[in-house]
Protein backbone atom coordinates (compact mmCIF):
# COMPACT_ATOMS: atom_id res chain seq x y z
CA UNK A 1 -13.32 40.12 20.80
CA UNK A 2 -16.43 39.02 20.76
CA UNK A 3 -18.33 36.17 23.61
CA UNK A 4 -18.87 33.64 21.14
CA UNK A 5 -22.82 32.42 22.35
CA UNK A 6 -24.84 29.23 21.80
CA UNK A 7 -28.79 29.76 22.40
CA UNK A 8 -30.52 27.05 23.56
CA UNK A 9 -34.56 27.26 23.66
CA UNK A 10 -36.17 29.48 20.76
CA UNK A 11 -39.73 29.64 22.18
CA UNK A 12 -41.18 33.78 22.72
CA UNK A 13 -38.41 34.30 25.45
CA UNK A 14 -35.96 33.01 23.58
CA UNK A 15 -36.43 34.47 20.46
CA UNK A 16 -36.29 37.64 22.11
CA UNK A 17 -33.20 37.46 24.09
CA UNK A 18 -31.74 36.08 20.67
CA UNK A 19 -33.05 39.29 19.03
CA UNK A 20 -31.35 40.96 21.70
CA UNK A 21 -28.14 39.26 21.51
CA UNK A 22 -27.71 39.98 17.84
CA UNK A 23 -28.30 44.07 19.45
CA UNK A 24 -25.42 43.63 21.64
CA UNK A 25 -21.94 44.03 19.62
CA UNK A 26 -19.91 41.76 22.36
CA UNK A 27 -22.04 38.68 21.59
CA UNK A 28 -21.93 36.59 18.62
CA UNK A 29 -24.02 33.83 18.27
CA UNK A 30 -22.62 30.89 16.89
CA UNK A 31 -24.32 28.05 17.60
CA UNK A 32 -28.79 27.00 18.01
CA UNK A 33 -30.26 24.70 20.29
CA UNK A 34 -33.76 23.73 20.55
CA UNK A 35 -35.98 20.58 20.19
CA UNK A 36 -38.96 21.60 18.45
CA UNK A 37 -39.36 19.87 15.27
CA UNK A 38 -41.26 22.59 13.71
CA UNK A 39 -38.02 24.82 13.91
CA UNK A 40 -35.18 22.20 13.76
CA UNK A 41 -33.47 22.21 10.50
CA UNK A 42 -34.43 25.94 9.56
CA UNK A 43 -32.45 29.38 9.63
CA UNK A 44 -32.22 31.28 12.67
CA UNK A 45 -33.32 34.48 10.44
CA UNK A 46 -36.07 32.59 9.84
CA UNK A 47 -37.56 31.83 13.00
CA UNK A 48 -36.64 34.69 14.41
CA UNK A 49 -38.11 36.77 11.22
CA UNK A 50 -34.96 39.13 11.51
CA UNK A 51 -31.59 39.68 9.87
CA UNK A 52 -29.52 36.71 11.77
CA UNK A 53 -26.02 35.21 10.86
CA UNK A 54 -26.43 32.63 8.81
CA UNK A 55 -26.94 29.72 11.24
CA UNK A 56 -28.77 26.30 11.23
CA UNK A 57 -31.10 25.59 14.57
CA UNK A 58 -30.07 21.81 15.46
CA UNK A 59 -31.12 19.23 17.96
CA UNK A 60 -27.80 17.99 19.44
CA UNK A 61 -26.49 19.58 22.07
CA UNK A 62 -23.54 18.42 22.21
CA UNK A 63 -22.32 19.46 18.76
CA UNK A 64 -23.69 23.47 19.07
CA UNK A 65 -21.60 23.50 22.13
CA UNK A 66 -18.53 23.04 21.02
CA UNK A 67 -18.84 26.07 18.80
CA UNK A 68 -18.68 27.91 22.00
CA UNK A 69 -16.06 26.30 24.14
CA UNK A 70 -15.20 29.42 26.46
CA UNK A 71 -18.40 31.62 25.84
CA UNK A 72 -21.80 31.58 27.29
CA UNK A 73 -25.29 29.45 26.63
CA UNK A 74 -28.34 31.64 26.79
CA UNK A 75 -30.61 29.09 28.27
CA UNK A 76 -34.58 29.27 28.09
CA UNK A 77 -35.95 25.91 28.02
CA UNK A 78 -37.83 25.51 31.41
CA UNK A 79 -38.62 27.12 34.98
CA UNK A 80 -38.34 23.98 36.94
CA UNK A 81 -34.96 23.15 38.00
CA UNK A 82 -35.44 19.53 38.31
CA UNK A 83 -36.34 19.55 34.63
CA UNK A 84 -33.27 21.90 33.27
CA UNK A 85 -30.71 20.61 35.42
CA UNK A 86 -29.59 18.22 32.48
CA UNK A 87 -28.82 20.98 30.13
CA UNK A 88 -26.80 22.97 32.35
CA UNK A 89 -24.96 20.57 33.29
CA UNK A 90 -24.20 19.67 30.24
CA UNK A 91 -23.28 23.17 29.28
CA UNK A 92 -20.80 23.60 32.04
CA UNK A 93 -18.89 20.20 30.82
CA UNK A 94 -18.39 21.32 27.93
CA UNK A 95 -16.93 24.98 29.03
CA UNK A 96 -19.54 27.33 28.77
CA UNK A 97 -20.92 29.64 31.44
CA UNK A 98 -24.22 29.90 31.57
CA UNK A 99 -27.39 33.01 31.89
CA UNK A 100 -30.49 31.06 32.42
CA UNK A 101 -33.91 31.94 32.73
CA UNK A 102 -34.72 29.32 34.91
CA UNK A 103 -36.90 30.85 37.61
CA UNK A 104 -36.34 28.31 40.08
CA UNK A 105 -32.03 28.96 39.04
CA UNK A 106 -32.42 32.46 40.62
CA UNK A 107 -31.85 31.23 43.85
CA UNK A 108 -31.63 27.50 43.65
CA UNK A 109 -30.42 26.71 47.15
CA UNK A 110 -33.98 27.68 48.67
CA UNK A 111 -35.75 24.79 47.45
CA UNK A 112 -32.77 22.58 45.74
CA UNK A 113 -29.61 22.49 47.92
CA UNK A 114 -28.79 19.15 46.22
CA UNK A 115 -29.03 20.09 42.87
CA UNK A 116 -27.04 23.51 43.61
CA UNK A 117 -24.79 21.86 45.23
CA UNK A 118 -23.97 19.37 42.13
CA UNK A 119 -24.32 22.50 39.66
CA UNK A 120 -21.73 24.45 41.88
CA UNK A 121 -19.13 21.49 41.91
CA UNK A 122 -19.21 21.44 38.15
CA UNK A 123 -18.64 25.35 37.17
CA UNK A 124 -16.10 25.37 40.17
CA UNK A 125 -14.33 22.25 37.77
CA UNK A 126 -14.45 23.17 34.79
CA UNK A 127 -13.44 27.34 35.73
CA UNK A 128 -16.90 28.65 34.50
CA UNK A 129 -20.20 30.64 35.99
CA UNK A 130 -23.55 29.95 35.93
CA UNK A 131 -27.00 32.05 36.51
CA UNK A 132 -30.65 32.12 36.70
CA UNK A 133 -31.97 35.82 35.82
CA UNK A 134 -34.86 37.72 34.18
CA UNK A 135 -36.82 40.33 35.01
CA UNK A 136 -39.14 38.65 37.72
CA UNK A 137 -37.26 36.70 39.28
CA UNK A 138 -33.66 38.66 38.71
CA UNK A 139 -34.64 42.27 38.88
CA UNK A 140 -37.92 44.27 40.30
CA UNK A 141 -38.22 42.04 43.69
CA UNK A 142 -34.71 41.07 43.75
CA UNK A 143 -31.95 43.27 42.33
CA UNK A 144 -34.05 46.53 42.40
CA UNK A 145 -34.08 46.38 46.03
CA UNK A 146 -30.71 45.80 46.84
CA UNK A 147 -29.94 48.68 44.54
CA UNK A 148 -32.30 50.86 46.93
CA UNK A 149 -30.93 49.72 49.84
CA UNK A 150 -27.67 51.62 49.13
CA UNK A 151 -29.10 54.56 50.42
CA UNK A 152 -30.75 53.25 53.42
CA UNK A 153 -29.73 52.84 57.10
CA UNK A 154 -31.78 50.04 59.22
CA UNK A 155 -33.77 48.14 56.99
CA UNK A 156 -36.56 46.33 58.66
CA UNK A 157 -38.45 44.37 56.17
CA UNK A 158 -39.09 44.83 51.84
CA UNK A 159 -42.64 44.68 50.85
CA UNK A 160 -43.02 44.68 46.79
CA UNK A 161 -45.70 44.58 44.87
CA UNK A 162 -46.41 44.06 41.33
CA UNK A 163 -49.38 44.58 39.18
CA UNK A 164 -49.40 43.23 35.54
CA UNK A 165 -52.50 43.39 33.06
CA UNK A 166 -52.57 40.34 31.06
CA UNK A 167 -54.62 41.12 28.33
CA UNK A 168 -52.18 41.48 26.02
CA UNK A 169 -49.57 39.10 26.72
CA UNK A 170 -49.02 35.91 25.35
CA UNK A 171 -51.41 32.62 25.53
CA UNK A 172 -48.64 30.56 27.71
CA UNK A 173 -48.72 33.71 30.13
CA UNK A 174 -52.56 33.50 30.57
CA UNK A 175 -52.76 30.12 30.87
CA UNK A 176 -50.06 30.06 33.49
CA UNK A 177 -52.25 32.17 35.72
CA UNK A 178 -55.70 30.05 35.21
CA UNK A 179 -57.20 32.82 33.14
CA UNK A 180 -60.40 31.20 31.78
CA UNK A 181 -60.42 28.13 34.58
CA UNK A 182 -63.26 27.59 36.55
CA UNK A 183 -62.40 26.97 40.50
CA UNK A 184 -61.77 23.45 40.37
CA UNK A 185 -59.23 23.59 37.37
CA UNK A 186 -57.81 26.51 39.46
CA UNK A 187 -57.18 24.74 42.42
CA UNK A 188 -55.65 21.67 40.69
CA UNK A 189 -53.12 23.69 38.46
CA UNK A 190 -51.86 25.35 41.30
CA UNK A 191 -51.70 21.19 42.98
CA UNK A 192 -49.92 20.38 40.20
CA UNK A 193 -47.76 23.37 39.39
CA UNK A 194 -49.30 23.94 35.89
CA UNK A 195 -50.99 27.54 37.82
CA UNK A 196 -48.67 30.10 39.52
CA UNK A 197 -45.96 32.23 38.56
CA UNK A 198 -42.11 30.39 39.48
CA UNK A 199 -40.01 32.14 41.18
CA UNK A 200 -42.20 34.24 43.86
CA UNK A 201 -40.45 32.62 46.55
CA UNK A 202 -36.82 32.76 44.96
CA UNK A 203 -37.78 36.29 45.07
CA UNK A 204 -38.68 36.91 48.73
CA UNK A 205 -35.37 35.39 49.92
CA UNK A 206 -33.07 37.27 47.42
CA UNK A 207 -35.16 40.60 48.58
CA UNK A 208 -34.28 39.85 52.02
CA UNK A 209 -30.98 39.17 51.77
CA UNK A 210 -30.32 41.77 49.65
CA UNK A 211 -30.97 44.39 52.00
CA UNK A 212 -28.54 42.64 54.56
CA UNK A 213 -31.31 40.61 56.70
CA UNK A 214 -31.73 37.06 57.43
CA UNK A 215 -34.06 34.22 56.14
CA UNK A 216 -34.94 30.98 57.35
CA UNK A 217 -38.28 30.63 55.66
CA UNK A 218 -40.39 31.35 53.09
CA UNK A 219 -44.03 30.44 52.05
CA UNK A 220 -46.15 31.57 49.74
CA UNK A 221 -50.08 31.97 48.36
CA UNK A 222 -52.00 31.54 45.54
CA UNK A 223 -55.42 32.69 45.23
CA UNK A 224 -58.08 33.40 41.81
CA UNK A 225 -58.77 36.91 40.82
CA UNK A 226 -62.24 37.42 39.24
CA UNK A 227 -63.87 39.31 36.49
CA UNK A 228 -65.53 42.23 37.30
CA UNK A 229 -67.10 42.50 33.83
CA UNK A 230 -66.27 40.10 30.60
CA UNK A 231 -63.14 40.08 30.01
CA UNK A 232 -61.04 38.53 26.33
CA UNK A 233 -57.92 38.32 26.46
CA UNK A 234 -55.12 36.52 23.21
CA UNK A 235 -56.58 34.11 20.83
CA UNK A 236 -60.25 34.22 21.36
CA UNK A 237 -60.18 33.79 25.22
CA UNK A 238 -62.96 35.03 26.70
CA UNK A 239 -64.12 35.38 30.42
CA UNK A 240 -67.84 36.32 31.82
CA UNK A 241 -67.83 38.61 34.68
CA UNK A 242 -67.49 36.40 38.17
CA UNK A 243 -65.00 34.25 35.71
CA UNK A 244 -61.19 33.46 36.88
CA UNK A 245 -58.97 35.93 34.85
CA UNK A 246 -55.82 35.49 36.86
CA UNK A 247 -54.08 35.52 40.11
CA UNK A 248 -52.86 36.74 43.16
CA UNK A 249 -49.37 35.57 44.20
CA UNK A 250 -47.61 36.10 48.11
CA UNK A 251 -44.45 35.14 49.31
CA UNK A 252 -42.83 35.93 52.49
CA UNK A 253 -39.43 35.65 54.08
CA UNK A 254 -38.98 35.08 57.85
CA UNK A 255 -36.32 35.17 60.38
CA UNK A 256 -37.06 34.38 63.75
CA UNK A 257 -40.68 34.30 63.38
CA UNK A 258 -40.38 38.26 62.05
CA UNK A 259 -41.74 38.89 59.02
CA UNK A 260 -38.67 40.48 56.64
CA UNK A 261 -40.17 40.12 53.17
CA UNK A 262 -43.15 40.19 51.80
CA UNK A 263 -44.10 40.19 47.97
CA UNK A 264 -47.11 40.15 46.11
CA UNK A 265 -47.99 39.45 42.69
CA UNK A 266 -51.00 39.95 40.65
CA UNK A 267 -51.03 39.10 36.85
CA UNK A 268 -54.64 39.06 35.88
CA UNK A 269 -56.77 40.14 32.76
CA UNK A 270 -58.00 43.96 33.43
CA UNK A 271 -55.76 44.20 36.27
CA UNK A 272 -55.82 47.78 37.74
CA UNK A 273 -53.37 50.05 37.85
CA UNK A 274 -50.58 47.96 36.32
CA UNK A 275 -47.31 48.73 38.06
CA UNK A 276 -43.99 47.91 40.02
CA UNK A 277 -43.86 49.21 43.74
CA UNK A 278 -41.09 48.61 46.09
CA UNK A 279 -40.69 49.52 49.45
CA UNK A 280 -37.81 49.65 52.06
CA UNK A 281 -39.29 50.03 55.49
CA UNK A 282 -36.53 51.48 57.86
CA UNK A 283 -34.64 54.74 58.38
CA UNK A 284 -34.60 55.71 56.67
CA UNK A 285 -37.20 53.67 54.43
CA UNK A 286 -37.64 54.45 50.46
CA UNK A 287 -40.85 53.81 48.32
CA UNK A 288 -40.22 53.80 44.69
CA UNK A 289 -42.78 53.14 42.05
CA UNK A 290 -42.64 52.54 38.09
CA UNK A 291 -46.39 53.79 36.63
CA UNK A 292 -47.46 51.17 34.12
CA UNK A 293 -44.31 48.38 35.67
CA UNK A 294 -41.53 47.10 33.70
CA UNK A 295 -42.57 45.90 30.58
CA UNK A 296 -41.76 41.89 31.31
CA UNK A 297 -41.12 39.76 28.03
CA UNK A 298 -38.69 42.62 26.60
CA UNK A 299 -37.01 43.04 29.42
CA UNK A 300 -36.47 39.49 30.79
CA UNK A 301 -34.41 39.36 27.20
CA UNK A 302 -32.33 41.95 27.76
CA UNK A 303 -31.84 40.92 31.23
CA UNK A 304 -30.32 37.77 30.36
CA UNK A 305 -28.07 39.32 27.42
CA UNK A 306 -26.70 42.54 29.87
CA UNK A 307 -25.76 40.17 32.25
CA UNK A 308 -23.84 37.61 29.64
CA UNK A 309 -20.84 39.46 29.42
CA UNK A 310 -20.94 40.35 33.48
CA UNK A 311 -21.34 36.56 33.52
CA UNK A 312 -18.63 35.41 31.26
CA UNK A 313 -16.21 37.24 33.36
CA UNK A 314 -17.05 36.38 37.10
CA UNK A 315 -15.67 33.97 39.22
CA UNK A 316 -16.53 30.59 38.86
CA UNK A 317 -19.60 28.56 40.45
CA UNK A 318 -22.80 29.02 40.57
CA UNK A 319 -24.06 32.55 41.75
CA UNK A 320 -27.18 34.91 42.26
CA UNK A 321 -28.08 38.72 40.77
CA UNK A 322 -26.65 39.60 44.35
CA UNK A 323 -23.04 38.57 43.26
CA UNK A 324 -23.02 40.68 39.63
CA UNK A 325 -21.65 44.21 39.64
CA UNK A 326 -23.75 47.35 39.21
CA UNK A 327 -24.83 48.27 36.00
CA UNK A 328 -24.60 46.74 32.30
């Protein structure tokens, strides 16, 4: 039978993952969360502008979840943890595992032990699972090289990097990485959070440990990219040469001091040579490289839907991409 599903967030990502959902012949949605007044009230085939079962989008929680008791809630409503940790909760009460795309969720106990701890207590309860996945946090820096450590002896230390042009992503993308900002702006978005990509340092810790090595730190760097020549990027944006168009992301892992992780991140407008590069260093090591990288918005969606069903049937509490099997 199908996992009866509840979506719960219908901005891009989530329309995608629930255009991906209806793809995926174990999944049914049957119920349509999200708070947005401009789609509340309206068919799902409507928003999504795609053959859909026919399903109204509502506002309360509560009521969507029950369609679901024993299924899953594809969650996309936030990237803070602090901010989601409401919803998921909620979720869990009421009997439904969870496949989030909270970055922060990937691997919450880094920077919220607290909250992970509360989250855990609850799935463990009520006999359900709960994840944070995607495709950056949840795959290329994370999953990908455990994967690739299966065929490695001693690993020493993962360095990853990541190079995405931005030109034709979405708005919220480019804003997220200051595209457009002068310095100033630049520097306060990243003060307040509004400039950066979530989940960099998530990352760095899951790389680590994936490969069998120890953290007990992790810090990370955020620093402008700029223009070479104008740049434009969605909906008019345009950006004179010496102009911000994006940014340059680091985290690092540590143990002991030692240096055992170390990811880097650039998402800028006219980035060159756009692609996903990941490293083992070791013996013996393994460099692997994906021309062009893995095409992000598309495949955070199917990210989250592959891993529903691996989801629905795992052990209960609250778990990382380390802890799902191999494969789809």
């Amino acid at each position: 039978m199908a996992i009866k599903v509840v979506m719960m967030g219908l901005g891009a990502i989530g329309r995608s993952i629930a255009r991906a959902a209806l793809q995926k012949p174990d999944l049914e949605i049957v119920g349509v969360i999200d708070l947005d007044p401009s789609r509340i009230g309206k068919k799902l085939a409507e928003v999504l502008d795609a053959p859909a079962p026919d399903l109204v989008i509502g506002s309360d929680a509560a009521t969507e979840l029950r369609k679901a008791k024993g299924g899953i809630l594809l969650h996309a409503t936030g990237s803070r943890l602090e901010g989601v940790e409401g919803e998921l909760a909620q979720a869990l009460t009421a009997g439904l595992s969870v496949v989030s795309t909270c970055e922060e969720l990937a691997f919450p106990w880094l920077l919220h032990p607290e909250i992970s701890e509360r989250l855990d207590k609850l799935a463990l309860k009520f006999k359900v699972a709960l994840l944070g996945t995607g495709v950056n946090p949840g795959f290329i820096f994370d999953r990908l090289p455990a994967t690739l450590g299966a065929v490695c002896g001693r690993i020493d230390r993962v360095r990853a990097v990541r190079v995405v042009d931005a030109r034709t992503r979405r708005r919220q993308l480019q804003r997220k990485i200051g595209a457009g900002l002068n310095e100033e702006e630049f520097d306060r978005g990243v003060d307040d959070g509004t400039v950066g990509h979530v989940g960099l340092m998530e990352s760095a810790a899951l790389a680590a440990l994936g490969v069998g090595l120890e953290v007990d730190e992790v810090d990370e760097s955020i620093d402008p990219v700029e223009a070479d020549e104008d740049m434009e990027g969605e909906d008019g944006l345009r950006v004179p040469k010496g102009g911000i168009v994006g940014l340059k992301q680091v985290a690092r892992a540590f143990h002991d001091g030692k240096e055992v992780a170390n990811l880097e991140l650039t998402i800028a407008l006219g980035a060159p040579d756009p692609r996903d590069e990941i490293e083992l260093e070791g013996d013996p090591g393994i460099r692997v490289i994906i021309p062009g990288g893995t095409p992000g918005d598309k495949a955070t969606a199917w990210t989250v839907v592959n891993a529903a069903p691996l989801v629905a049937g795992s052990e209960p509490g609250l778990i990382s991409v380390l802890d799902l099997p191999a494969g789809r």
